[in-house]
C-alpha atoms as a PDB file:
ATOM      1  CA  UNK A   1      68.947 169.584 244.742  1.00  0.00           C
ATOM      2  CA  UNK A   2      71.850 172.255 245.714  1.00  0.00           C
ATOM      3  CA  UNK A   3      73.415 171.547 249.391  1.00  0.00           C
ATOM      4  CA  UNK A   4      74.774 175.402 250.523  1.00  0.00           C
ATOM      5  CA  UNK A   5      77.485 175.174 253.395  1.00  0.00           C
ATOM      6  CA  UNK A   6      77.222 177.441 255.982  1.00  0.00           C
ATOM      7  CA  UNK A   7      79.131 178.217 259.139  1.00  0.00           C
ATOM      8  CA  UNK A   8      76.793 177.692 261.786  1.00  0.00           C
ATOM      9  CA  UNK A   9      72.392 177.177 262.358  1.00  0.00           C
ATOM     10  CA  UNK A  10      72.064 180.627 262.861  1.00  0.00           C
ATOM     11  CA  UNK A  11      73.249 181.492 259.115  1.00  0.00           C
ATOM     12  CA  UNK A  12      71.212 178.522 257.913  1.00  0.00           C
ATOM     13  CA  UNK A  13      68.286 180.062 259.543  1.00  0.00           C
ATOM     14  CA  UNK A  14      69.096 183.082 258.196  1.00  0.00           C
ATOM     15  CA  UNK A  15      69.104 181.911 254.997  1.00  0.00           C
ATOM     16  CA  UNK A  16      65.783 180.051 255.256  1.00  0.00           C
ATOM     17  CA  UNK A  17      64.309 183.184 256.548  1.00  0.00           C
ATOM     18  CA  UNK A  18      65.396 185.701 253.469  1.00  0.00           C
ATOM     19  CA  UNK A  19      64.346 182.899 251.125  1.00  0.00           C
ATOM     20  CA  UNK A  20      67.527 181.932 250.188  1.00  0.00           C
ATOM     21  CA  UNK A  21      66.468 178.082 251.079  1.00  0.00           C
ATOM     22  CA  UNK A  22      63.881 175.912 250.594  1.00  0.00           C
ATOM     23  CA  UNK A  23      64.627 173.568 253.875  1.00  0.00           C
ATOM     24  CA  UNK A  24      65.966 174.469 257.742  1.00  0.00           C
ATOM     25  CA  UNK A  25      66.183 172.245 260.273  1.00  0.00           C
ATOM     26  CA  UNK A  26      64.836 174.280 263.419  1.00  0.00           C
ATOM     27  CA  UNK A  27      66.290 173.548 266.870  1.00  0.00           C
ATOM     28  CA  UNK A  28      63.751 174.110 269.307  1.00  0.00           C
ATOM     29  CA  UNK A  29      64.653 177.595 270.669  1.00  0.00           C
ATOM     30  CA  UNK A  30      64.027 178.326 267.132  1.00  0.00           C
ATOM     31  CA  UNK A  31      60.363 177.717 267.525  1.00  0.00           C
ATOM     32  CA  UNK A  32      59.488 181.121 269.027  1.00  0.00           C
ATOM     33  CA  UNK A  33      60.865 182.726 266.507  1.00  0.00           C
ATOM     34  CA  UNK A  34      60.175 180.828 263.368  1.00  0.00           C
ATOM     35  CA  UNK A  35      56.611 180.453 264.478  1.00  0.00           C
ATOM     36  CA  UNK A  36      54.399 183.131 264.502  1.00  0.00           C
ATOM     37  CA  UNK A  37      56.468 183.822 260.472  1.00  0.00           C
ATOM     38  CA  UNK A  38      54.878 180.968 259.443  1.00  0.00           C
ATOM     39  CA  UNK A  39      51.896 182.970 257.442  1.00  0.00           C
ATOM     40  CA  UNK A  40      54.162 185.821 255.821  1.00  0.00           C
ATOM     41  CA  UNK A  41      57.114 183.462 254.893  1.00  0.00           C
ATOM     42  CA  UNK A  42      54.878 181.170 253.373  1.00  0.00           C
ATOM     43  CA  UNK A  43      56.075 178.333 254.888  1.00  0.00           C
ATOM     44  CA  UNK A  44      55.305 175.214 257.579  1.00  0.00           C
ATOM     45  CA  UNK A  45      56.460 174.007 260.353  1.00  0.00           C
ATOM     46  CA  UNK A  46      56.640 170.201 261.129  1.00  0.00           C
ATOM     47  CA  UNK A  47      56.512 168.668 264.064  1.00  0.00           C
ATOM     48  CA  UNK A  48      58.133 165.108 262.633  1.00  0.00           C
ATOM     49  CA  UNK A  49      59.139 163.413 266.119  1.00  0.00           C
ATOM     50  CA  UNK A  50      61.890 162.294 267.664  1.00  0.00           C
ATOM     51  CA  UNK A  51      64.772 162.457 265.498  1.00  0.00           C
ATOM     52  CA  UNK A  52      68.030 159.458 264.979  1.00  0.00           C
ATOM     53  CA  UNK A  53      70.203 162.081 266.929  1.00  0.00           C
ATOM     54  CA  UNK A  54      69.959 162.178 270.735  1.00  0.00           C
ATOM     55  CA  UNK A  55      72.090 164.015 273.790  1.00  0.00           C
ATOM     56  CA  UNK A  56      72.583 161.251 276.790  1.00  0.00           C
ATOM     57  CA  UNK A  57      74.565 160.619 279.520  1.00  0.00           C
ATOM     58  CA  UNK A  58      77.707 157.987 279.486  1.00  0.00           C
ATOM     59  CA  UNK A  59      80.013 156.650 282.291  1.00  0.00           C
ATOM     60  CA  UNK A  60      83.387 156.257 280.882  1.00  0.00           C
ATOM     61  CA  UNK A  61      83.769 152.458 282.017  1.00  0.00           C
ATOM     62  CA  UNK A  62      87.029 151.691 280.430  1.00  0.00           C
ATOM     63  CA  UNK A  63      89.308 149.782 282.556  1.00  0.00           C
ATOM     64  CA  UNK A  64      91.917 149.839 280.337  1.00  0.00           C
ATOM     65  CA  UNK A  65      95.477 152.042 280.124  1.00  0.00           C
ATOM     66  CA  UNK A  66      96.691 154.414 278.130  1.00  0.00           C
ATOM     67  CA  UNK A  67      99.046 152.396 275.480  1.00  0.00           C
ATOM     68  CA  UNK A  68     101.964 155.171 275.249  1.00  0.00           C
ATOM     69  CA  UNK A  69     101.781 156.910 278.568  1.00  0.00           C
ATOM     70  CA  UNK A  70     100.237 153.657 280.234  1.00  0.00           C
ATOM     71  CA  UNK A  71      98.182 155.978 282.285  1.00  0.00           C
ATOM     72  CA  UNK A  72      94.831 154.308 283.287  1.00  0.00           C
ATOM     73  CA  UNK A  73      92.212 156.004 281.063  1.00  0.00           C
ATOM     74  CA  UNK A  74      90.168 156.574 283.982  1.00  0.00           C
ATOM     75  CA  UNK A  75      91.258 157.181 288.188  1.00  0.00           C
ATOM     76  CA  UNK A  76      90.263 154.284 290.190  1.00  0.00           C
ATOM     77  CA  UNK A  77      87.951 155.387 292.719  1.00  0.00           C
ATOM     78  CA  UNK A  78      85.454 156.550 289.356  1.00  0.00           C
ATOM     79  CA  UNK A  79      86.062 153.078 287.370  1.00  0.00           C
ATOM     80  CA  UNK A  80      84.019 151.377 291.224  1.00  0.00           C
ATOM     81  CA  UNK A  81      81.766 154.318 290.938  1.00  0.00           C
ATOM     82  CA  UNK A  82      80.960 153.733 287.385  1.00  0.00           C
ATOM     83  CA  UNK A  83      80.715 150.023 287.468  1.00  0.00           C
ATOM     84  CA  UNK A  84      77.959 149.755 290.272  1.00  0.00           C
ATOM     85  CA  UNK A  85      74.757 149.613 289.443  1.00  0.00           C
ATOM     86  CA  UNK A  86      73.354 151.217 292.226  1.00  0.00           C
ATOM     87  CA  UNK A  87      75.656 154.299 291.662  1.00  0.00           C
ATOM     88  CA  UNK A  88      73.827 154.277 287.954  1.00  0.00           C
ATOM     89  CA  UNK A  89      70.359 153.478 289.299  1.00  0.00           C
ATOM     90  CA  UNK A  90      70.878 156.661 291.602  1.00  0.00           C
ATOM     91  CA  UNK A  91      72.268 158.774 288.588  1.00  0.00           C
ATOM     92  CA  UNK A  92      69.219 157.709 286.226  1.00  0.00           C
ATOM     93  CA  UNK A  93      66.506 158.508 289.506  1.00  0.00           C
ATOM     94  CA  UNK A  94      67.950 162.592 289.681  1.00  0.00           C
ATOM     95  CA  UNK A  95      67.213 163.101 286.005  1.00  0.00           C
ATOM     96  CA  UNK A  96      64.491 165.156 285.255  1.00  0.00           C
ATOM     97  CA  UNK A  97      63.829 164.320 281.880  1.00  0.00           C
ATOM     98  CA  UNK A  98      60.583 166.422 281.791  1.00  0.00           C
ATOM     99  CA  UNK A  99      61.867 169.386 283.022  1.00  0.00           C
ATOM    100  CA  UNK A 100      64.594 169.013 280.196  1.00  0.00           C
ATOM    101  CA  UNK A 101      62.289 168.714 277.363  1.00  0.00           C
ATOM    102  CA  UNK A 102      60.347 171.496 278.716  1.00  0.00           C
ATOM    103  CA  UNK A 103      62.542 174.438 279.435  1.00  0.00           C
ATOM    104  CA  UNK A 104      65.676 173.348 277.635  1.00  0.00           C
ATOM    105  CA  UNK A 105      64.422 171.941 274.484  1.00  0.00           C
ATOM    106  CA  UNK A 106      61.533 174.616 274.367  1.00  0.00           C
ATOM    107  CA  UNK A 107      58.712 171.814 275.250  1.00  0.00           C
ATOM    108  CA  UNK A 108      59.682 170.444 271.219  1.00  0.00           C
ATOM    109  CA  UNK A 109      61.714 167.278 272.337  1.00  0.00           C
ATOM    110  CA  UNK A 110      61.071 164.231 273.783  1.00  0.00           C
ATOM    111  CA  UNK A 111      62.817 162.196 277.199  1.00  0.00           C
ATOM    112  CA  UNK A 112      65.045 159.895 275.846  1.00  0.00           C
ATOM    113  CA  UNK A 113      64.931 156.312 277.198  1.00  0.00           C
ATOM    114  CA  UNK A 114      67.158 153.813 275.393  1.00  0.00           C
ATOM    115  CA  UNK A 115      70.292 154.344 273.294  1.00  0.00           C
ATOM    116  CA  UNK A 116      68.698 154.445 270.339  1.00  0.00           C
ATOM    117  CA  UNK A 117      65.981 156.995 269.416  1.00  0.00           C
ATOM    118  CA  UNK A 118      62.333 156.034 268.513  1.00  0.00           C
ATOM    119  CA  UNK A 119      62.756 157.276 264.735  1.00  0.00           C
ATOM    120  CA  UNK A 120      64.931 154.102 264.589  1.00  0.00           C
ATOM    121  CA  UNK A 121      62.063 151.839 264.293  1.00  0.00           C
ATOM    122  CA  UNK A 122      62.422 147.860 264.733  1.00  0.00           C
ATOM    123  CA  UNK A 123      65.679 149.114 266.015  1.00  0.00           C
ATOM    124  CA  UNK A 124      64.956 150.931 269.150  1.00  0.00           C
ATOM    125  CA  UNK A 125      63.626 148.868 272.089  1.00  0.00           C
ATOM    126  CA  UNK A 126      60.577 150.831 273.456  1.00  0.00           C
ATOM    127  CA  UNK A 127      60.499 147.955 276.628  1.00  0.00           C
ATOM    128  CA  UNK A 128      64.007 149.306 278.889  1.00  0.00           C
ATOM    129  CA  UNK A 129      63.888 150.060 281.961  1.00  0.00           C
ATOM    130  CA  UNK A 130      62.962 153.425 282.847  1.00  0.00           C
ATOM    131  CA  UNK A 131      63.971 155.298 285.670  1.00  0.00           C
ATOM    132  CA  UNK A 132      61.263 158.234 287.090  1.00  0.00           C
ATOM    133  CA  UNK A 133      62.768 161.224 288.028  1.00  0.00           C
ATOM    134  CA  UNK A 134      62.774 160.579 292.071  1.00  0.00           C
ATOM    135  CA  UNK A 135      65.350 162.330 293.915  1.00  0.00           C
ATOM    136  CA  UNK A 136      64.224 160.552 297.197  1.00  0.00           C
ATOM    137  CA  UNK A 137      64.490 157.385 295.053  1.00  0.00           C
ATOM    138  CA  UNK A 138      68.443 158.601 294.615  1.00  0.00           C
ATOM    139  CA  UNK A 139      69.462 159.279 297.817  1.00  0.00           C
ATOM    140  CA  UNK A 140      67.978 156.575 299.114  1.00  0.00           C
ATOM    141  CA  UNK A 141      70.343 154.099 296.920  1.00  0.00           C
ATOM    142  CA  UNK A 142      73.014 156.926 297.420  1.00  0.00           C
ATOM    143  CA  UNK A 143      72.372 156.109 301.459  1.00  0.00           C
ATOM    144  CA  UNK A 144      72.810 152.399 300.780  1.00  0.00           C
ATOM    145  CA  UNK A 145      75.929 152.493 298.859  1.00  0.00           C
ATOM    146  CA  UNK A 146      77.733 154.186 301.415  1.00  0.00           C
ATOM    147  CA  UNK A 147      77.580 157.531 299.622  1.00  0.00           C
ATOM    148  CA  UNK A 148      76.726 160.176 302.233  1.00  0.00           C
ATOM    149  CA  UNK A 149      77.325 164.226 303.487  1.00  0.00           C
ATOM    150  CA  UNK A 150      80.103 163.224 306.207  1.00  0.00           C
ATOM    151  CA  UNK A 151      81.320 166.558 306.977  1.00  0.00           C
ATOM    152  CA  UNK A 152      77.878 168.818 306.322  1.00  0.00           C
ATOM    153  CA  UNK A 153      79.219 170.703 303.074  1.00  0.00           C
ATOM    154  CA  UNK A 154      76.179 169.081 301.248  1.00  0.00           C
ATOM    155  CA  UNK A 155      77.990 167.249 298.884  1.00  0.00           C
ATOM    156  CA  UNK A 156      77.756 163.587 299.485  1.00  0.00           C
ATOM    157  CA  UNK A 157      81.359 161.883 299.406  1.00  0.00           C
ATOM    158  CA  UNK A 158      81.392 158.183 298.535  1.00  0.00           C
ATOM    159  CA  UNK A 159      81.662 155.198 301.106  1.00  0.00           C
ATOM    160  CA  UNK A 160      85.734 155.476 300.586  1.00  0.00           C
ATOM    161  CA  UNK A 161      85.719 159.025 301.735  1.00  0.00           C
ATOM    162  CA  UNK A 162      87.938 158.372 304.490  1.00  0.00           C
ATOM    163  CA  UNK A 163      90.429 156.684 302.533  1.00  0.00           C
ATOM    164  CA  UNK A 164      90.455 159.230 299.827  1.00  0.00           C
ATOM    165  CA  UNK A 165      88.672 162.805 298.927  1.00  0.00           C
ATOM    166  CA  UNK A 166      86.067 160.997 296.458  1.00  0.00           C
ATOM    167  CA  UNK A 167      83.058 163.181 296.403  1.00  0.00           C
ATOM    168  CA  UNK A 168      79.786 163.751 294.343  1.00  0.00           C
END
């Protein structure tokens, strides 16, 4: 087996395409393109599910300081956003995971639910919590956290507003 380095996907899928490669692994705006070649390149696409790899969302929740500047790593009015639950909850509700998979990732991913893909086996938990995509659902624990559109700009500014200019 010979491993080529290239710069970037694009040259690797160039590559694959003038049958410089045996192997590409296609990103999923690939798929219109590398599809319909299938026949006249002589090769096959496979559709092998989820992969170990996955894009997610993370609160920084570190209440710690910097060591050398002693700068907190994070501004204190986003460490008590970050740390409630219901601020989460709310965040996980105005997802759309759907609408992700289906016009970002070309309809060829899949919602990701737990921190650890499916193609982990006995190590992903298929049983968390999941969160439907229910904007009402969000501003509804938004509403009871305190975090609400005080001054009509349509941004919602959290229950400390007055105190400070925290806004989401």
């Amino acid at each position: 087996m010979i491993y080529e380095i290239v710069p970037d996907i694009e040259a690797e899928r160039v590559k694959f395409q003038a049958g410089e490669t045996d192997v590409h692994g296609m990103p999923g705006e690939e798929f219109a393109i590398l599809e319909p070649l299938q026949e006249e390149g002589n090769f096959t696409i496979h559709r092998r599910g989820p992969a170990l790899g996955a894009t997610f969302l993370a609160f920084n929740m570190n209440p710690g300081s910097d060591p050398e500047s002693g700068e907190p790593y994070l501004a204190a009015e986003k460490l008590e956003w970050f740390w409630n639950t219901q601020f989460r909850r709310a965040v996980a509700h105005s997802v759309d995971k759907e609408t992700i998979v289906q016009e970002i990732q070309e309809g060829l991913g899949y919602p990701q639910r737990a921190s650890i893909s499916p193609a982990a086996g006995d190590f992903h938990n298929p049983d968390v919590r999941r969160y439907a995509y229910d904007i009402d659902q969000a501003n509804e624990i938004l509403d009871e956290i305190g975090w609400v559109d005080s001054d009509g700009d349509g941004i919602r500014e959290d229950g400390a507003a007055t105190r400070s200019s925290s806004r989401w």
